[in-house]
PDB file of N, CA and C in Angstrom:
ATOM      1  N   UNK A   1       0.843  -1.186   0.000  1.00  0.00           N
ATOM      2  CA  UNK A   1       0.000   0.000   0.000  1.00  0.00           C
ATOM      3  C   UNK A   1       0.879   1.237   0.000  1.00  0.00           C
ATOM      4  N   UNK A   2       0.289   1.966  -0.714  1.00  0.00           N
ATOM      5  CA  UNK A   2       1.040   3.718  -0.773  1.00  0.00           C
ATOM      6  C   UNK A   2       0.696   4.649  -1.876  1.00  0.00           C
ATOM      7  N   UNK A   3       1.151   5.065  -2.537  1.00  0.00           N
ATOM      8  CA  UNK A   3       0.990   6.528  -3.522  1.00  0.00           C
ATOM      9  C   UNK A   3       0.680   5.823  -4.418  1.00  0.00           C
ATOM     10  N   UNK A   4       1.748   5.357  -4.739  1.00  0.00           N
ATOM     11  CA  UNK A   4       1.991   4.626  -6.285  1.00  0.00           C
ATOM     12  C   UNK A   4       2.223   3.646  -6.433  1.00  0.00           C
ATOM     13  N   UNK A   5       2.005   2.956  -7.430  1.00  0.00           N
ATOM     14  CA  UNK A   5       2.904   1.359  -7.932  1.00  0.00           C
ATOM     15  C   UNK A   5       3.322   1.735  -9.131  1.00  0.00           C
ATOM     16  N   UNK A   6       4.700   0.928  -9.476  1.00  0.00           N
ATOM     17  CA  UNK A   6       5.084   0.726 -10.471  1.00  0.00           C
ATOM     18  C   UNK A   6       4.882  -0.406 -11.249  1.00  0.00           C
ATOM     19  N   UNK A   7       4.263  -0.404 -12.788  1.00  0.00           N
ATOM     20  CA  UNK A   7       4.291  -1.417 -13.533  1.00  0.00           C
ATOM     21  C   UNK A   7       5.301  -1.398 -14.489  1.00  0.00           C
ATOM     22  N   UNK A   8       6.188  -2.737 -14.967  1.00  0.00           N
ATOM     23  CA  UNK A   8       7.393  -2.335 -15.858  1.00  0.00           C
ATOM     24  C   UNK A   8       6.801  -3.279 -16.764  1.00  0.00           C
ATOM     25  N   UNK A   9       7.389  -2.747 -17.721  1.00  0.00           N
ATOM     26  CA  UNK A   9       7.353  -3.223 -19.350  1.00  0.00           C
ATOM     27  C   UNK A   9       9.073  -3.362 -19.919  1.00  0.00           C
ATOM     28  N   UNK A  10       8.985  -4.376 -21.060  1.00  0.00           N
ATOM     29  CA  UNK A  10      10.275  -4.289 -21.446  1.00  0.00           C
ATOM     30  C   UNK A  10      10.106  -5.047 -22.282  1.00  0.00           C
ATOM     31  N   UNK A  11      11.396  -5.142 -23.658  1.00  0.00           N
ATOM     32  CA  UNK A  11      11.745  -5.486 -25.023  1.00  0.00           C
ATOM     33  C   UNK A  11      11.085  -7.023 -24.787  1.00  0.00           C
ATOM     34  N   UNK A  12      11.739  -7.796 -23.622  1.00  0.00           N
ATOM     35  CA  UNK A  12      11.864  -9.196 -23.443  1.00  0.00           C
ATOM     36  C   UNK A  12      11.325  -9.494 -22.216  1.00  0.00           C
ATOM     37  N   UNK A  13      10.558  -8.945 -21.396  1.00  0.00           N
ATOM     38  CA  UNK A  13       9.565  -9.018 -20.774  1.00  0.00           C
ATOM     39  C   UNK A  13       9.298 -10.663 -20.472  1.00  0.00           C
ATOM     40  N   UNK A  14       9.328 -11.427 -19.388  1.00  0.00           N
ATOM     41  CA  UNK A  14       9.621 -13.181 -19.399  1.00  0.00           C
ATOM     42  C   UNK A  14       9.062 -12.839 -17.787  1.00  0.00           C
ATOM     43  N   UNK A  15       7.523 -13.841 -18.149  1.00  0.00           N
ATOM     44  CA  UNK A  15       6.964 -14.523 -16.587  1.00  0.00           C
ATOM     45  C   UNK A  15       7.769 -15.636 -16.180  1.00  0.00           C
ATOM     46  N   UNK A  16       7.546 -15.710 -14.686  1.00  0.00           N
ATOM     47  CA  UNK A  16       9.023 -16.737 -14.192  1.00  0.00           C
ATOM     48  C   UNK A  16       7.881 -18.096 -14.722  1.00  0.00           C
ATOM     49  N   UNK A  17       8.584 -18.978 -14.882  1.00  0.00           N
ATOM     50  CA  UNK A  17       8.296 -19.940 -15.320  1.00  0.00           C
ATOM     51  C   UNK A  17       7.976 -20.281 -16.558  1.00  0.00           C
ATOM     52  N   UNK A  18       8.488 -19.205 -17.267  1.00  0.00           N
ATOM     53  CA  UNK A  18       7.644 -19.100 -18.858  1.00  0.00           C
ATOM     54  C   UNK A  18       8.628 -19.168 -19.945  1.00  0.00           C
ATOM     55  N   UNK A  19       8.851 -19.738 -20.880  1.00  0.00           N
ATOM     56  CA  UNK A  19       9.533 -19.828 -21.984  1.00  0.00           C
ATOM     57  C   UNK A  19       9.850 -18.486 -22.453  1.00  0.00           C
ATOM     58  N   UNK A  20      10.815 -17.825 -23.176  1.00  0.00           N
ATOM     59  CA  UNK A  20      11.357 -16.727 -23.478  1.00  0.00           C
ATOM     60  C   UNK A  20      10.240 -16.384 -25.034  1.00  0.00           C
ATOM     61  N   UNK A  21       9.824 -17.135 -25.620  1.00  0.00           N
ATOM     62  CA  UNK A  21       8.904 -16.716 -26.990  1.00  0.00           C
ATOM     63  C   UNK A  21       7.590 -17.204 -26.576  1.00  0.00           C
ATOM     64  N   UNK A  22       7.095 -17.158 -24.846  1.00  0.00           N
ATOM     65  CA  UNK A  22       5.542 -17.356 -24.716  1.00  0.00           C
ATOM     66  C   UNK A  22       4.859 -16.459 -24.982  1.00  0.00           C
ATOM     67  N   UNK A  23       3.755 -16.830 -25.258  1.00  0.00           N
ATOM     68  CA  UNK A  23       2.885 -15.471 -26.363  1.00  0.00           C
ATOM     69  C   UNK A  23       2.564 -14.659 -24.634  1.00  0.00           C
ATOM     70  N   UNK A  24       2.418 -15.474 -23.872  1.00  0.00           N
ATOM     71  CA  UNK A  24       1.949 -14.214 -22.645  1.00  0.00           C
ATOM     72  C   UNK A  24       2.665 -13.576 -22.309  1.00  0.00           C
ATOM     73  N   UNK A  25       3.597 -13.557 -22.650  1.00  0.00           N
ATOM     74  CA  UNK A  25       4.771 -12.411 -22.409  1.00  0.00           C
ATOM     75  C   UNK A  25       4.624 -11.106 -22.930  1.00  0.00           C
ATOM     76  N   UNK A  26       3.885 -11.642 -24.213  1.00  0.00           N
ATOM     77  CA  UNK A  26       3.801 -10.191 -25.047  1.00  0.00           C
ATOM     78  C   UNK A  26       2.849  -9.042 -23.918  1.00  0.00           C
ATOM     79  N   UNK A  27       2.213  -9.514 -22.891  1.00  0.00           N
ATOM     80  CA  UNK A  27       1.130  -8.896 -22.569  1.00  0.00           C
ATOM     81  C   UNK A  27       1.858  -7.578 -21.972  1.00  0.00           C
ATOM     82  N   UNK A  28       3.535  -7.895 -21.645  1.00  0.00           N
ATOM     83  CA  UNK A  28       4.052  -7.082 -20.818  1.00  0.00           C
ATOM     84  C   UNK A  28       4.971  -6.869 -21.551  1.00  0.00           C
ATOM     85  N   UNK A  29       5.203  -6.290 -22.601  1.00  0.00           N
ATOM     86  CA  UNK A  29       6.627  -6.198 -23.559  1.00  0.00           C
ATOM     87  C   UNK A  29       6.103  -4.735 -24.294  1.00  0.00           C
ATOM     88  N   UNK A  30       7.094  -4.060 -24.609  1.00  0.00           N
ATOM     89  CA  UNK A  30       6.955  -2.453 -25.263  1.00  0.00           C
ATOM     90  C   UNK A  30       8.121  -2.674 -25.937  1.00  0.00           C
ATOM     91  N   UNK A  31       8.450  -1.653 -27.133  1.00  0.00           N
ATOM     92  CA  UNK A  31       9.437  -1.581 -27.700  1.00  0.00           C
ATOM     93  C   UNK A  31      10.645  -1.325 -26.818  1.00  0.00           C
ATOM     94  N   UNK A  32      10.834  -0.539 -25.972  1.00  0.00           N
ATOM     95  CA  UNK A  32      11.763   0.350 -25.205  1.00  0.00           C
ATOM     96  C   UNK A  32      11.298   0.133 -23.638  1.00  0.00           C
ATOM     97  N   UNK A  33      12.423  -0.535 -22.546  1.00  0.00           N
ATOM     98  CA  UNK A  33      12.007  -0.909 -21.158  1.00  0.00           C
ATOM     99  C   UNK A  33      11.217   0.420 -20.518  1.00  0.00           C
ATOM    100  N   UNK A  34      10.374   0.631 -19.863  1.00  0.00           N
ATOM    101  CA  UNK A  34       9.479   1.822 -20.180  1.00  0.00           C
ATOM    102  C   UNK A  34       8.949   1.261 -17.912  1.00  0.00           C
ATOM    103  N   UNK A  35       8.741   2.047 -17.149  1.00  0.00           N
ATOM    104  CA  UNK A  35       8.007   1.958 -15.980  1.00  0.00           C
ATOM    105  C   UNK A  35       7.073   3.080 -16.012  1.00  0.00           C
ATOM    106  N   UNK A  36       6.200   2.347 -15.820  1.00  0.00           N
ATOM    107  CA  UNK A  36       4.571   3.046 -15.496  1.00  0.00           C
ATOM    108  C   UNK A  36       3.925   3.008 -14.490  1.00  0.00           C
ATOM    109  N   UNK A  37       4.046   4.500 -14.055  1.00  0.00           N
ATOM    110  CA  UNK A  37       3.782   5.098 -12.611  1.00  0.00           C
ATOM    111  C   UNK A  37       2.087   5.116 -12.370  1.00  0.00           C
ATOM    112  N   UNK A  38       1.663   4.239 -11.564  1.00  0.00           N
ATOM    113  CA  UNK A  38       0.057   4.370 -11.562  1.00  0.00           C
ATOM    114  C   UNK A  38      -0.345   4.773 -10.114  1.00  0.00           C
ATOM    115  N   UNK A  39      -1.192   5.936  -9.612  1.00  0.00           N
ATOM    116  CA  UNK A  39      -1.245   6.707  -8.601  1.00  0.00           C
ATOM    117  C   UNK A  39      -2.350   5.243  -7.705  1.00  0.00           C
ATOM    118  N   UNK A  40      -2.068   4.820  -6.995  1.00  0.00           N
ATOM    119  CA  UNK A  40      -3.186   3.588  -6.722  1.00  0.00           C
ATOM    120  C   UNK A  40      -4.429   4.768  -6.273  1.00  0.00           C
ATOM    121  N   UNK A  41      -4.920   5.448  -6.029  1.00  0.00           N
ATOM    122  CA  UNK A  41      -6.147   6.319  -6.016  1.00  0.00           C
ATOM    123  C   UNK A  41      -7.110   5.908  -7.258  1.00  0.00           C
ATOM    124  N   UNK A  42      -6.152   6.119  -8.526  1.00  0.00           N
ATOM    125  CA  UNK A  42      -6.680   5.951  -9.509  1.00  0.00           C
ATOM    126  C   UNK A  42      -7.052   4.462 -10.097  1.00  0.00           C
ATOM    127  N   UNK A  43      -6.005   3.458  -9.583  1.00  0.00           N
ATOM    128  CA  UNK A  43      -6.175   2.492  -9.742  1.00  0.00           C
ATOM    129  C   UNK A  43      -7.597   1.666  -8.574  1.00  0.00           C
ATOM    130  N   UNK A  44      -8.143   2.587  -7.650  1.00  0.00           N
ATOM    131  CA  UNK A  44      -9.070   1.973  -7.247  1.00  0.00           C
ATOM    132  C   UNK A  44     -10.542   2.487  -7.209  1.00  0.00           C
ATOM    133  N   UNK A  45     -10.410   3.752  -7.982  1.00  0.00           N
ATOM    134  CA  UNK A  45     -11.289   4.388  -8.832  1.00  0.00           C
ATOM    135  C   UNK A  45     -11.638   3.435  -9.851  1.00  0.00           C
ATOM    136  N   UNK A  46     -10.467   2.832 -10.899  1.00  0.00           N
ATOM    137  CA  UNK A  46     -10.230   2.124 -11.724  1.00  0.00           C
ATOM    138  C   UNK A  46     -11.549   0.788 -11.713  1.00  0.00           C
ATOM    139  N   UNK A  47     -10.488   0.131 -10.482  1.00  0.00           N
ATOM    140  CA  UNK A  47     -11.288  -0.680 -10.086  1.00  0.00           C
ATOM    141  C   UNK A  47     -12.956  -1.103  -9.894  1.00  0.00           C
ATOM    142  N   UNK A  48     -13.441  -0.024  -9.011  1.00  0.00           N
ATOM    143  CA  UNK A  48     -14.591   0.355  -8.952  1.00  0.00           C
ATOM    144  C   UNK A  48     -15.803   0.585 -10.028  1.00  0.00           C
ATOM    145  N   UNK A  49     -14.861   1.003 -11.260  1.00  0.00           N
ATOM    146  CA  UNK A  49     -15.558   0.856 -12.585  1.00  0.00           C
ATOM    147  C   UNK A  49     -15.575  -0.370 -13.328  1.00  0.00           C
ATOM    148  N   UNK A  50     -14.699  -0.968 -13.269  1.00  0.00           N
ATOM    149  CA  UNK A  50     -14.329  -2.599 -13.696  1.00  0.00           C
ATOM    150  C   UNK A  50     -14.374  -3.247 -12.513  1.00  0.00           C
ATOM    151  N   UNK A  51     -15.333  -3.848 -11.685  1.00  0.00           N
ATOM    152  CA  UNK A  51     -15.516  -4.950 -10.687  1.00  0.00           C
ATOM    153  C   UNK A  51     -14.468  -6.322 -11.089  1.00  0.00           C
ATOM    154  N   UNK A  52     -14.107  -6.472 -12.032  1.00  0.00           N
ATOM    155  CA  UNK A  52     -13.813  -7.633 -12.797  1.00  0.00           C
ATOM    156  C   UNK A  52     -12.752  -7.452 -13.474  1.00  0.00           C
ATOM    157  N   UNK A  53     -11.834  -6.774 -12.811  1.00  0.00           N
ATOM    158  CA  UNK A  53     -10.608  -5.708 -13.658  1.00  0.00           C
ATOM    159  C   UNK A  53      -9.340  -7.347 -13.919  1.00  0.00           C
ATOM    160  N   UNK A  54      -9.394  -8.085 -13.091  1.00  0.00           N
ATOM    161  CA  UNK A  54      -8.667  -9.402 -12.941  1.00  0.00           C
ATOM    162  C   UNK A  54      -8.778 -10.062 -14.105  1.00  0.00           C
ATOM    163  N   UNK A  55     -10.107  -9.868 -14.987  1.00  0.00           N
ATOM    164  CA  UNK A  55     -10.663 -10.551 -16.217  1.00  0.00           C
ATOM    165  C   UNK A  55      -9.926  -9.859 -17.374  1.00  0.00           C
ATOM    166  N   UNK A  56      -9.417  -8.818 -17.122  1.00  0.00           N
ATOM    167  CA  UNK A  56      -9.171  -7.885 -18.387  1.00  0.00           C
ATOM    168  C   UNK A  56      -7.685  -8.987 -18.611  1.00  0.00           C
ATOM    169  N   UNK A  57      -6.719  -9.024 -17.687  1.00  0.00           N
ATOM    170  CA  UNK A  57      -5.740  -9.833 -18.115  1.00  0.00           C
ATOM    171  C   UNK A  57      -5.733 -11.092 -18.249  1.00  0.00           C
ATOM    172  N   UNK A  58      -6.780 -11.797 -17.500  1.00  0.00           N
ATOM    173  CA  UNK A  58      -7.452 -12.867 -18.708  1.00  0.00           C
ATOM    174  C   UNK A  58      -7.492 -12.946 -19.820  1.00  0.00           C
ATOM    175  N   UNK A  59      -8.471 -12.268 -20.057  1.00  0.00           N
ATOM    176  CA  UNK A  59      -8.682 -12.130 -21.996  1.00  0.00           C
ATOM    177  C   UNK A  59      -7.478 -11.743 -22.513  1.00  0.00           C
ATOM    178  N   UNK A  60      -6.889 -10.638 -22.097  1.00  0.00           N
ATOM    179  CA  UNK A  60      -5.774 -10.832 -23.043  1.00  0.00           C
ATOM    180  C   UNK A  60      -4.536 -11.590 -23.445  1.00  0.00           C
ATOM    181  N   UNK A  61      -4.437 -12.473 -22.432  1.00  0.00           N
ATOM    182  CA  UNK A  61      -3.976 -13.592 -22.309  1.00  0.00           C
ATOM    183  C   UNK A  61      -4.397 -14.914 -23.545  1.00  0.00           C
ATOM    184  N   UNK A  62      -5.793 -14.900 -23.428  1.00  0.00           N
ATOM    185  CA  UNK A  62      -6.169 -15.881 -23.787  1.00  0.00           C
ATOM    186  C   UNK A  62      -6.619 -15.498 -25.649  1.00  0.00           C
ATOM    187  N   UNK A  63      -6.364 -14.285 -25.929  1.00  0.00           N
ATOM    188  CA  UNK A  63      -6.474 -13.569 -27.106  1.00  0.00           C
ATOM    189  C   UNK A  63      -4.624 -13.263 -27.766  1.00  0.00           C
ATOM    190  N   UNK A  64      -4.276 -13.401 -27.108  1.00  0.00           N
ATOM    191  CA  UNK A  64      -2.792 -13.614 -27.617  1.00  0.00           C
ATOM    192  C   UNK A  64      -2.898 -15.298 -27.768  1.00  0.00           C
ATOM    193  N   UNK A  65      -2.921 -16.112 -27.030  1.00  0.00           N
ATOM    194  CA  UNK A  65      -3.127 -17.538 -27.494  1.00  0.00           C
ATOM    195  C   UNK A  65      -3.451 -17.840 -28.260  1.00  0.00           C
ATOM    196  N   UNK A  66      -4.412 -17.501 -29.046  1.00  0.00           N
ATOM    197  CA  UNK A  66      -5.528 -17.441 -30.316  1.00  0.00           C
ATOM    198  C   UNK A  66      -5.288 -17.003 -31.241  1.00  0.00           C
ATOM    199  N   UNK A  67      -4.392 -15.719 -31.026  1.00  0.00           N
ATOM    200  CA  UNK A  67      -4.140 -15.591 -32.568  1.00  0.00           C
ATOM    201  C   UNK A  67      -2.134 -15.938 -32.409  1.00  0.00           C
ATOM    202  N   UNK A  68      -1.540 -16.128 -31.755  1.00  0.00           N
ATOM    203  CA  UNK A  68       0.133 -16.723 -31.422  1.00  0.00           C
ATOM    204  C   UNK A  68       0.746 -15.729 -32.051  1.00  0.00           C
ATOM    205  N   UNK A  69       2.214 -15.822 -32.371  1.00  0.00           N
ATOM    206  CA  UNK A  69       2.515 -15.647 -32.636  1.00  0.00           C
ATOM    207  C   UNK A  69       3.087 -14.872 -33.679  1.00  0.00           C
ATOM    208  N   UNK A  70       2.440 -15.734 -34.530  1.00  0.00           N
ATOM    209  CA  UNK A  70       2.079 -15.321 -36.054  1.00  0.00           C
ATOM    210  C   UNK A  70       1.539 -14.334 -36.213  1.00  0.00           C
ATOM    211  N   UNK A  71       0.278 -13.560 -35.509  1.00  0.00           N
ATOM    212  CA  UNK A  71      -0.701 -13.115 -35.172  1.00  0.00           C
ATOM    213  C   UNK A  71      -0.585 -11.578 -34.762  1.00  0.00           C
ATOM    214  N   UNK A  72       0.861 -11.857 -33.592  1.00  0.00           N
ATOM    215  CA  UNK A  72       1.237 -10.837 -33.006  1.00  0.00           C
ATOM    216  C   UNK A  72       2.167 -10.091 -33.902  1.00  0.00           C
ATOM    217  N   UNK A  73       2.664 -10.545 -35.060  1.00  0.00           N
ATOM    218  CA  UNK A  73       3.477  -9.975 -35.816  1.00  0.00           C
ATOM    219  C   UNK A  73       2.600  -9.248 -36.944  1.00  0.00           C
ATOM    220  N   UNK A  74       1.887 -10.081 -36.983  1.00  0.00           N
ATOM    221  CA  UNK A  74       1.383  -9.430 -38.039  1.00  0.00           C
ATOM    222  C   UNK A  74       0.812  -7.976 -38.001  1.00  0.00           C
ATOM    223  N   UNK A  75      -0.047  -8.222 -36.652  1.00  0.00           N
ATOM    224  CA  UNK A  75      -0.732  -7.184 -35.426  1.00  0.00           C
ATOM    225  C   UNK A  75       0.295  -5.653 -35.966  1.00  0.00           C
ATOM    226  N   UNK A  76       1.470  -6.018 -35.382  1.00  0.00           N
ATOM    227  CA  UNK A  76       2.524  -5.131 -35.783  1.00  0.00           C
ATOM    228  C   UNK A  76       3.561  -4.845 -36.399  1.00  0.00           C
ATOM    229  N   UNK A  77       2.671  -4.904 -37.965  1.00  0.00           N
ATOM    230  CA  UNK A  77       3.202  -4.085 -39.237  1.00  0.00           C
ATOM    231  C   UNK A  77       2.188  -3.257 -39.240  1.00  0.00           C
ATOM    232  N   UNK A  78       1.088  -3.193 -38.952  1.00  0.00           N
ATOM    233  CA  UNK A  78       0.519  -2.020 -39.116  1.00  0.00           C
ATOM    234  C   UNK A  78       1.016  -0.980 -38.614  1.00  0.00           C
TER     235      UNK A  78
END
């Protein structure tokens, strides 16, 4: 508990236990290692609007699975 949390992002971004090219990795990967300052005030404002905010990284989890790899590249050439 306090002001803020930090969330980090990065090139290669790797959950412990997770293979280095798992698609859930992408969920936390940016071009450039990048920390994102979130005021928890806001994050429980946040909350309060999304009851179910736990689900959001679900799905995207399970929407990187679905389309893999392949998917995610393609994603970004646009």
């Amino acid at each position: 508990e306090g002001i803020i949390q930090i969330a980090s992002f990065h090139p290669h971004y790797q959950f412990e236990d997770s293979e280095p090219d798992d698609i859930e990795n992408y969920t936390n990967r940016a071009p450039y290692p990048i920390l994102h300052l979130l005021r928890e005030d806001s994050i429980e404002r946040a909350v309060q609007a999304f009851p179910d905010a736990e689900e959001i990284y679900e799905r995207n989890q399970q929407t990187l699975r679905r389309i893999g790899l392949a998917g995610w590249n393609e994603l970004m050439k646009r």
